[in-house]
Protein backbone atom coordinates (compact mmCIF):
# COMPACT_ATOMS: atom_id res chain seq x y z
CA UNK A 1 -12.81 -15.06 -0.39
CA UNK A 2 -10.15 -15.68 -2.81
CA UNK A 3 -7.37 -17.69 -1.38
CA UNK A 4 -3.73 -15.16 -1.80
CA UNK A 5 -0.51 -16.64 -3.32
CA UNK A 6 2.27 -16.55 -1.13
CA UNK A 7 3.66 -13.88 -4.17
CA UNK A 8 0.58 -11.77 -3.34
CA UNK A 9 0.97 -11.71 -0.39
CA UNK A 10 4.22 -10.76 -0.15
CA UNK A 11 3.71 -8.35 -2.73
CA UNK A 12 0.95 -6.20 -0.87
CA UNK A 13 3.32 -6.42 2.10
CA UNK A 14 6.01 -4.79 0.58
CA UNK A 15 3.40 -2.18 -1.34
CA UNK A 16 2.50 -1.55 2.29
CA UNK A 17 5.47 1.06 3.14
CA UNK A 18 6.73 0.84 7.03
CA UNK A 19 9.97 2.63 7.28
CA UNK A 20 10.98 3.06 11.00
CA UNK A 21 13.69 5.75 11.50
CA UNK A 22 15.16 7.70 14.51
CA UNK A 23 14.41 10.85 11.95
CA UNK A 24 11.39 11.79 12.37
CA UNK A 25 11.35 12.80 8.28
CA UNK A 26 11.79 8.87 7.51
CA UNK A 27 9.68 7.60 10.02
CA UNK A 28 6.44 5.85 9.30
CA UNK A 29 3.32 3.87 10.62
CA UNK A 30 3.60 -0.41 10.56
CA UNK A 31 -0.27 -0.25 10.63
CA UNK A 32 -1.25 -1.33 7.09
CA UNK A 33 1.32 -4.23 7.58
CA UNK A 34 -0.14 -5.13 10.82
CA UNK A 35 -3.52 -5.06 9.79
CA UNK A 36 -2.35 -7.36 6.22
CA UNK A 37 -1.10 -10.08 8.71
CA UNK A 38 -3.83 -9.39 11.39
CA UNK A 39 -6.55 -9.86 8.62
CA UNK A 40 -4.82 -13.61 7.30
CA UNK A 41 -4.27 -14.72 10.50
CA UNK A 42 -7.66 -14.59 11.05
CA UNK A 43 -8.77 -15.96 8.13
CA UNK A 44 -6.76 -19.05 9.19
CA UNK A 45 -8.20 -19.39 12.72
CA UNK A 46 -5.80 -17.51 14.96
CA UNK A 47 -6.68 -15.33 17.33
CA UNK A 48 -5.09 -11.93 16.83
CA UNK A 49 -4.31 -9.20 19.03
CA UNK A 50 -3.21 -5.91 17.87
CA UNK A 51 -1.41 -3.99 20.52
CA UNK A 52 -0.52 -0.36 20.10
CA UNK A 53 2.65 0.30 21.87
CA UNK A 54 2.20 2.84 24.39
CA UNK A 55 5.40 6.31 23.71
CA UNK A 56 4.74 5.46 20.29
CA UNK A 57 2.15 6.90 18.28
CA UNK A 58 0.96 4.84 15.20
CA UNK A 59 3.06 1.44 16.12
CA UNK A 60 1.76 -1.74 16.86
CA UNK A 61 2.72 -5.23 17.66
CA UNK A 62 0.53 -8.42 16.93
CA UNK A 63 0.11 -11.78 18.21
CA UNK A 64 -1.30 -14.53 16.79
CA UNK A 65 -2.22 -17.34 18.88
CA UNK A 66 -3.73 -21.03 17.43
CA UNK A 67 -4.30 -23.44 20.62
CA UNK A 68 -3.64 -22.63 24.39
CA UNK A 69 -1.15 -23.19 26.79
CA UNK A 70 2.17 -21.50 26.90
CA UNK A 71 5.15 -24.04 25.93
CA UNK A 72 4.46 -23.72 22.16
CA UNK A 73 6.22 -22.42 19.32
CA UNK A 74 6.74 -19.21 18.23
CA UNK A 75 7.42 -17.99 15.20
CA UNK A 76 8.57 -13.94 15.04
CA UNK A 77 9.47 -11.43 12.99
CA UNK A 78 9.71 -7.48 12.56
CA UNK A 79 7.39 -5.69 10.47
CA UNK A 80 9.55 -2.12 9.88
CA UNK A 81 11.96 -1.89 7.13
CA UNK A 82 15.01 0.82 6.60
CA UNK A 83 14.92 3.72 5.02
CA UNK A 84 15.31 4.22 1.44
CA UNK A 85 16.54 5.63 -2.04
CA UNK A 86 14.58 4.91 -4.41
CA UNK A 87 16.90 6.47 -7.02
CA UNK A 88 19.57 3.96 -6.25
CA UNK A 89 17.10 0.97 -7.21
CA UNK A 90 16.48 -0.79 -10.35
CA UNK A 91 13.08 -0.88 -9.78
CA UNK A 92 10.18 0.72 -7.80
CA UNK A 93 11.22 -0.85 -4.01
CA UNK A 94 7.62 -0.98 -3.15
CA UNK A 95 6.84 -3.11 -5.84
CA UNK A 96 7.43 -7.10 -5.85
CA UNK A 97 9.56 -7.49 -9.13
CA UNK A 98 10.12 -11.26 -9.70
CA UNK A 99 13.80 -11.66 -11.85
CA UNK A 100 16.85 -13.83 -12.00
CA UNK A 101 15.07 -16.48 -9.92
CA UNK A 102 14.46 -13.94 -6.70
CA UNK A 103 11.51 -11.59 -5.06
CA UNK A 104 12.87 -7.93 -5.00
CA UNK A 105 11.13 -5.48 -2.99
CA UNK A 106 11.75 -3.54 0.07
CA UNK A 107 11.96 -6.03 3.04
CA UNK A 108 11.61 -8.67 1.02
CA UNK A 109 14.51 -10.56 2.99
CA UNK A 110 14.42 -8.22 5.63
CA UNK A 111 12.07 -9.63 6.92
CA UNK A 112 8.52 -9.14 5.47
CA UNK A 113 9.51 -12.44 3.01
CA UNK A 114 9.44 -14.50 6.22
CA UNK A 115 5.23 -13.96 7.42
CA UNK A 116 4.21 -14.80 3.76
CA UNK A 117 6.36 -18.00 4.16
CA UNK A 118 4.43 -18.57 7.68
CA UNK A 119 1.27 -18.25 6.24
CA UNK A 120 2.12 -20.56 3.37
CA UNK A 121 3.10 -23.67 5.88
CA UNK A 122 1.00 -23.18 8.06
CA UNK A 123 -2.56 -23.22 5.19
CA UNK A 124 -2.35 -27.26 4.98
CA UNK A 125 -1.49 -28.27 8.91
CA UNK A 126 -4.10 -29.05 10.83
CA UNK A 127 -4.37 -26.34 13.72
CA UNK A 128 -7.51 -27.88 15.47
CA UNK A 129 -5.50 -30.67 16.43
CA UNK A 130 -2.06 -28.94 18.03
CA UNK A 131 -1.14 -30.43 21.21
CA UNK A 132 0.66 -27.21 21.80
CA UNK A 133 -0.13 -23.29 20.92
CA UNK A 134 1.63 -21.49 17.93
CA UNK A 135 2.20 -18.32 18.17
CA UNK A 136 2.94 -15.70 15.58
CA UNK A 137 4.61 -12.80 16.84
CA UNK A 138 4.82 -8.87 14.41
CA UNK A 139 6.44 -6.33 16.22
CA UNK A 140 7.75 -2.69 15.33
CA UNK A 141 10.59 -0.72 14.73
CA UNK A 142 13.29 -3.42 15.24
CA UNK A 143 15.49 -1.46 13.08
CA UNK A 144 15.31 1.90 15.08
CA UNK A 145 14.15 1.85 19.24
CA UNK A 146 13.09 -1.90 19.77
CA UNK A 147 10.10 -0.54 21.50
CA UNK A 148 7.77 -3.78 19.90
CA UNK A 149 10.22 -5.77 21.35
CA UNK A 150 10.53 -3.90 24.80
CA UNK A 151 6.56 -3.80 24.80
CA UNK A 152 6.32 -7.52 24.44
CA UNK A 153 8.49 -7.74 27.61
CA UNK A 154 6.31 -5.31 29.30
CA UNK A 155 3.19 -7.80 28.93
CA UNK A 156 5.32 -10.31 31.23
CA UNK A 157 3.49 -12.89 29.74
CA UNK A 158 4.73 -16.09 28.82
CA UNK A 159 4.02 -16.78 25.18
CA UNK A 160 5.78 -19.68 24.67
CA UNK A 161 9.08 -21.59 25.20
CA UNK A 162 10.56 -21.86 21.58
CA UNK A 163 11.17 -19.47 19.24
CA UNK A 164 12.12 -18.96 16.08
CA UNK A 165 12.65 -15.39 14.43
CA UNK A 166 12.84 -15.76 10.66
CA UNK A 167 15.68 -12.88 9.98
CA UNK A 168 17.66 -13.74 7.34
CA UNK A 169 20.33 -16.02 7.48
CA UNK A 170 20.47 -17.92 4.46
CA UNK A 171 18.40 -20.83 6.21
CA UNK A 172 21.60 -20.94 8.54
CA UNK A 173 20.51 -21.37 12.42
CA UNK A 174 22.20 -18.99 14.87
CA UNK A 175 21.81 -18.99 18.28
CA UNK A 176 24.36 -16.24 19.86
CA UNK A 177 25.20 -12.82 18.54
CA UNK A 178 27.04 -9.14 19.72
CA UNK A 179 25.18 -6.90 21.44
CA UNK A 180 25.19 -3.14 20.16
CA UNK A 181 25.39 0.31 21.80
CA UNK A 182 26.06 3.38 20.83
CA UNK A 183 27.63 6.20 23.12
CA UNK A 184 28.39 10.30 22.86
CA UNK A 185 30.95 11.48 24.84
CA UNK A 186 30.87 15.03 25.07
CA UNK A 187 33.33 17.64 26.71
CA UNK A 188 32.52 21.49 27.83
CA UNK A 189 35.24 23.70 28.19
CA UNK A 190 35.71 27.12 27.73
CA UNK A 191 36.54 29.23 24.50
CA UNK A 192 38.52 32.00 24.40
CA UNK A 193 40.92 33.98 21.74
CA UNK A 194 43.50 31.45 20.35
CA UNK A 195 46.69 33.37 21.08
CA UNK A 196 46.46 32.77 24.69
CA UNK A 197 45.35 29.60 25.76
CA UNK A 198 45.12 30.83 30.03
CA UNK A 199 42.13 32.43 28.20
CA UNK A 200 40.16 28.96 27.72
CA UNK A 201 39.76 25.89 28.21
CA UNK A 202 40.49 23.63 25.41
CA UNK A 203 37.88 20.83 24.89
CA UNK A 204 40.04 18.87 21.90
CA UNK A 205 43.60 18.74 24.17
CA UNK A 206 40.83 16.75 26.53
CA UNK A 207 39.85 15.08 23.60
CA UNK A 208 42.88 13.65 22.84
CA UNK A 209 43.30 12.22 26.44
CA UNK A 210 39.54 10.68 26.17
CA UNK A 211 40.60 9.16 22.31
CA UNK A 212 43.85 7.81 24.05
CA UNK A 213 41.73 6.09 27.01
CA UNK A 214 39.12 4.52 24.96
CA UNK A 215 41.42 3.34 22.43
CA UNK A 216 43.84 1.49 25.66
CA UNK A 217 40.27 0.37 27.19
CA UNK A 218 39.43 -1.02 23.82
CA UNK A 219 42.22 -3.73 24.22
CA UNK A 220 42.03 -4.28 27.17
CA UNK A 221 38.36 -5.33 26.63
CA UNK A 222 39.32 -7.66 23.41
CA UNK A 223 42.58 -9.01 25.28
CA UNK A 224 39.70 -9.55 28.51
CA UNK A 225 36.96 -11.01 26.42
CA UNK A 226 37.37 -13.44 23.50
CA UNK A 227 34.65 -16.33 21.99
CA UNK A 228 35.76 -17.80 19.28
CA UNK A 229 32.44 -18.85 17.54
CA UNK A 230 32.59 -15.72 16.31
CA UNK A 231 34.25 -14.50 12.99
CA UNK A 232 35.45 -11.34 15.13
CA UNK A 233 36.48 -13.08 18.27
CA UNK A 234 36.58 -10.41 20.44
CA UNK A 235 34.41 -7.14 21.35
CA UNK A 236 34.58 -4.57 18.81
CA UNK A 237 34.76 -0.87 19.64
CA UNK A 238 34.71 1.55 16.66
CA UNK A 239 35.20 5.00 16.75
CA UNK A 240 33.22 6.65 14.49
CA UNK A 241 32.28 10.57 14.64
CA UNK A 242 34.09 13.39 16.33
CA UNK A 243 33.24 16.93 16.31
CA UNK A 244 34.59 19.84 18.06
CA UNK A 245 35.14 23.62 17.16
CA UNK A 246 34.20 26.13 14.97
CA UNK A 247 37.22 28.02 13.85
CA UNK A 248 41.55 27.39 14.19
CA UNK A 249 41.79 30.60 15.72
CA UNK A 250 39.40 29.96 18.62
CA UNK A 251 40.23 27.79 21.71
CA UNK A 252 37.52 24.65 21.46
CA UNK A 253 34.85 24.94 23.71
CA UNK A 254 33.25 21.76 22.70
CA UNK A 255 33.89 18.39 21.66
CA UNK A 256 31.70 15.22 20.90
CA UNK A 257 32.85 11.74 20.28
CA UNK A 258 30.48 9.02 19.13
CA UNK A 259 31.14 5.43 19.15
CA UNK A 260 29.98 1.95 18.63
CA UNK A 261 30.15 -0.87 20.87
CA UNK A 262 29.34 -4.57 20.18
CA UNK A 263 29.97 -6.77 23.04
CA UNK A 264 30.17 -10.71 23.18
CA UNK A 265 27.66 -12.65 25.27
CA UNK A 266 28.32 -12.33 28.59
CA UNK A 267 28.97 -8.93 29.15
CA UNK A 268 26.66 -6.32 30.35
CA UNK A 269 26.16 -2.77 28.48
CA UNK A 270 25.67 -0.78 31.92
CA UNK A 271 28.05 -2.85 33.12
CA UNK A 272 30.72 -1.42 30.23
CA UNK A 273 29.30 2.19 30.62
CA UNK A 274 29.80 1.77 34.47
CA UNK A 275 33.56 1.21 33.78
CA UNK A 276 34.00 3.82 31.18
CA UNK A 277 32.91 6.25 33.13
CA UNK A 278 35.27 5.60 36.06
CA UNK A 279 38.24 5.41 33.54
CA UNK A 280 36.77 8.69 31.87
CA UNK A 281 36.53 10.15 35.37
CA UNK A 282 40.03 9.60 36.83
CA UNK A 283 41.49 10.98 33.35
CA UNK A 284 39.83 14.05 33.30
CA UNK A 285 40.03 14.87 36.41
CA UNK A 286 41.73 18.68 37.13
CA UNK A 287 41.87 19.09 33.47
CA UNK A 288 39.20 22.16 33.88
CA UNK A 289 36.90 20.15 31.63
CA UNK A 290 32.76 19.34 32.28
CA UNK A 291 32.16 15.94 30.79
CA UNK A 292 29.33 13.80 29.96
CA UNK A 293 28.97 10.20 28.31
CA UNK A 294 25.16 9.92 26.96
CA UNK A 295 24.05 6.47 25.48
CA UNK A 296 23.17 7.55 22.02
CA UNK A 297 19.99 4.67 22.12
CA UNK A 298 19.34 2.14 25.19
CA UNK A 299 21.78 -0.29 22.97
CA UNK A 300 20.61 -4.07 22.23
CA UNK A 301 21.93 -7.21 24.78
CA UNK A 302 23.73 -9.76 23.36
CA UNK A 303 22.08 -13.37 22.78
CA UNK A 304 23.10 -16.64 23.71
CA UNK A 305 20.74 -19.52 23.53
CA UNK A 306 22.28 -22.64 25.03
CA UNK A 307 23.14 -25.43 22.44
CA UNK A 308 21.18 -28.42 24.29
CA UNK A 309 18.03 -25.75 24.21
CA UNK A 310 15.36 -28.44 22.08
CA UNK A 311 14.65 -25.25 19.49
CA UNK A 312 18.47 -25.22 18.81
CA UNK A 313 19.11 -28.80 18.61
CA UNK A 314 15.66 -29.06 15.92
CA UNK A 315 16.83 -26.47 13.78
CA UNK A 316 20.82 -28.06 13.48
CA UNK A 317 19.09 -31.27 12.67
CA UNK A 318 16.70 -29.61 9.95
CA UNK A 319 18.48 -27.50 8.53
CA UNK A 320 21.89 -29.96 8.95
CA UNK A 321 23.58 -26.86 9.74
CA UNK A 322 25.60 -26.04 13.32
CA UNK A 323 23.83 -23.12 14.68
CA UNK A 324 26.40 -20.23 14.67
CA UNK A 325 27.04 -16.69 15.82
CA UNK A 326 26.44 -13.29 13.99
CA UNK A 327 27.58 -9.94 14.74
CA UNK A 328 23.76 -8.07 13.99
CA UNK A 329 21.38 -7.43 16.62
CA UNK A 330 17.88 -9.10 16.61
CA UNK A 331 14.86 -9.10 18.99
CA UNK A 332 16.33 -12.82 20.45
CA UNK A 333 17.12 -11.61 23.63
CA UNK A 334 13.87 -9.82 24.64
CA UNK A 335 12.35 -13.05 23.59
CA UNK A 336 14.76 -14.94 25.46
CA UNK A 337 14.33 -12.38 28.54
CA UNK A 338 9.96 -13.55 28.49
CA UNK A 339 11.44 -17.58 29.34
CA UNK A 340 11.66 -18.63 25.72
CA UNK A 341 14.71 -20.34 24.06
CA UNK A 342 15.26 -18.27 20.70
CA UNK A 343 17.24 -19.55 17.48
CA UNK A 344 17.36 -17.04 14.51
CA UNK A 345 17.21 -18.81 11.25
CA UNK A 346 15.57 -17.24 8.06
CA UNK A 347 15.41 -17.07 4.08
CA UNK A 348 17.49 -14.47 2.18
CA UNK A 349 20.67 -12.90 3.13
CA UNK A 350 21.92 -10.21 5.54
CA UNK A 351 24.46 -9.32 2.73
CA UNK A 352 21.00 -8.36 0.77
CA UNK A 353 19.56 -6.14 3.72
CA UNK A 354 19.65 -2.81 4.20
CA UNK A 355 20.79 -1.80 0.83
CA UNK A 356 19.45 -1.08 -3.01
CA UNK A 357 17.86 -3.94 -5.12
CA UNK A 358 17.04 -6.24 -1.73
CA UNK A 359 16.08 -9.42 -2.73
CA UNK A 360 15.03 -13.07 -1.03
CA UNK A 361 16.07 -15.87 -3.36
CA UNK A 362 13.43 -17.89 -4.46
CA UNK A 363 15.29 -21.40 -3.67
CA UNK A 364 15.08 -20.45 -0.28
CA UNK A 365 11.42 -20.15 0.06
CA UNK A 366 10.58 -23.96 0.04
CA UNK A 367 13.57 -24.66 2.53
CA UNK A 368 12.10 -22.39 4.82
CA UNK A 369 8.42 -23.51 4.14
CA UNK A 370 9.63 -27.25 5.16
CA UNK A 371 11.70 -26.38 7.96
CA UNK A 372 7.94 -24.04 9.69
CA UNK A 373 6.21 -27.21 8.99
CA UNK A 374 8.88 -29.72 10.81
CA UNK A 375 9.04 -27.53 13.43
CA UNK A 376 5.24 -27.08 14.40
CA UNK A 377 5.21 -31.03 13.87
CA UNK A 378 7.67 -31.56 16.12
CA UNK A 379 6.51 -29.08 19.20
CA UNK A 380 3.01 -28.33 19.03
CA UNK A 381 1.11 -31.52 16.82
């Protein structure tokens, strides 16, 4: 069988379209991607598994395992990508376009770039020799419910004890970031003709106390928490959609406030809802109003990976680069949660994700090729 570039790879990725989406209209399979990587895994040696993830119909994870034991290396990535509009491209998203010295294509950063770089390093090491396992992980929908993640957990097995995920970070290591939730606070009065408000009761007056709490509980939270490795120091709350009402001569019967929450390391999302709840509570209370706060998805934990951890301290010295902090979300602390020390550090950009004309820069690929190889060298040969 003819042996694939790295480009062709990469290319039939991308061709290989996995959008995952809370809208059902934009969501999609990962299988053709899964069975890409489970096919040149193979090839290579590995053992593969291909695990469908049960709630989820058409989603799968995969692991890839060379060797045996279970303080290896890992290596893991997500195989879903955003959705998209095509219109606002340059070219045809599922089609590798090589210009100006990058790979554009959809996921080419984010993150499908990062298997074809695997499978490069990895085609010249010796695997029959490894000391230690390597382990590929491909999970699902990272960029919608984290179920491959929260299905890897579910296996409580122990896969390995450092991990890499390749998201991209312009070959920069990071080893803490913000966790993310996102909560609906909704508020059920009672409507009634405008010109006499004993006829009602008025869900956006209780809306205004609820905007006024969450605004004082928002500094209190970044005057409580602060961590200064961090470009944004402190937890951010943003408020970003309110709704309520249906016409000005009409007493509001309903109101819904969404928001987002990214806490530091350290702090717990039940935890914060727990709180909010008893501040939203005592507010409201005699105001005449029903009230509910709803977690608009489970949210994602922050990550914090201690410095001295031996993953951490291999990628600084690789890469020459102090491992830093990020505001996204990635599948680090699920990994973390299975007993593995996880360090995110990938080709391309996060500037480049998520948006028109992504692209991985080509003078990242070979970085990231040497810094796979250095890595299984140095915990699993």
């Amino acid at each position: 069988m003819k042996r694939l570039t790295l480009q062709e790879m990469l290319s039939r990725l991308i061709n290989a379209a996995s959008v995952s989406s809370v809208n059902p209209a934009w969501d999609m399979s990962n299988r053709e991607v899964i069975q890409h990587l489970h096919a040149w895994f193979n090839e290579l040696g590995f053992t593969t598994e291909v695990l469908a993830i049960p709630g989820h119909s058409d989603k799968f994870n995969l692991i890839a395992s060379a060797g045996e034991g279970d303080e290896g290396l890992v290596l893991s990535g997500h195989t879903d990508t955003v959705p998209f509009d095509e219109q606002k491209w340059h070219s045809d998203p599922l089609i590798l376009q090589q210009r100006d010295d990058r790979f554009y294509g959809m996921g080419s950063a984010d993150m499908k770039g990062f298997f074809a770089v695997i499978l490069e390093a990895i085609r010249e090491l010796p695997l029959q020799q490894l000391k230690q396992p390597l382990v590929i992980i491909a999970t699902a929908d990272e960029e919608s419910t984290m179920c491959g993640a929260k299905s890897l957990t579910d296996l409580q097995r122990r896969l390995g004890r450092h991990a890499m995920i390749g998201e991209p970070t312009n070959m920069q290591p990071v080893r803490m970031h913000k966790g993310i939730s996102m909560e609906s606070i909704r508020l059920h009065g009672h409507a009634g003709h405008s010109s006499d408000p004993s006829l009602g009761v008025n869900a956006l007056d209780g809306m205004h106390q609820v905007l006024g709490e969450v605004i004082q509980w928002r500094g209190e939270l970044q005057r409580r928490y602060q961590n200064q490795a961090f470009k944004v120091a402190f937890p951010t709350l943003n408020l970003g959609h309110i709704h309520g009402g249906d016409n000005p001569n009409r007493i509001c019967g309903e109101c819904e406030l969404q928001f987002d929450l990214r806490p530091l390391p350290g702090m717990s999302v039940e935890h914060l809802r727990s709180e909010l709840k008893e501040r939203l509570g005592k507010r409201l209370h005699d105001t005449g109003l029903s009230w509910e706060l709803i977690p608009v998805f489970e949210g994602i934990p922050a990550m914090e990976t201690p410095r001295e951890a031996a993953i951490v301290q291999a990628v600084e010295k690789l890469t020459g680069s102090p491992a830093g902090a990020v505001a996204f979300g990635t599948e680090g602390p699920y990994l973390n949660s299975m007993g593995m020390q996880t360090v995110i550090c990938g080709p391309g950009s996060i500037d480049q994700a998520h948006q028109p004309d992504e692209y991985l820069p080509l003078k990242h690929i070979q970085p990231a090729i040497n810094l796979i190889q250095s890595l299984i060298r140095q915990f699993c040969l």
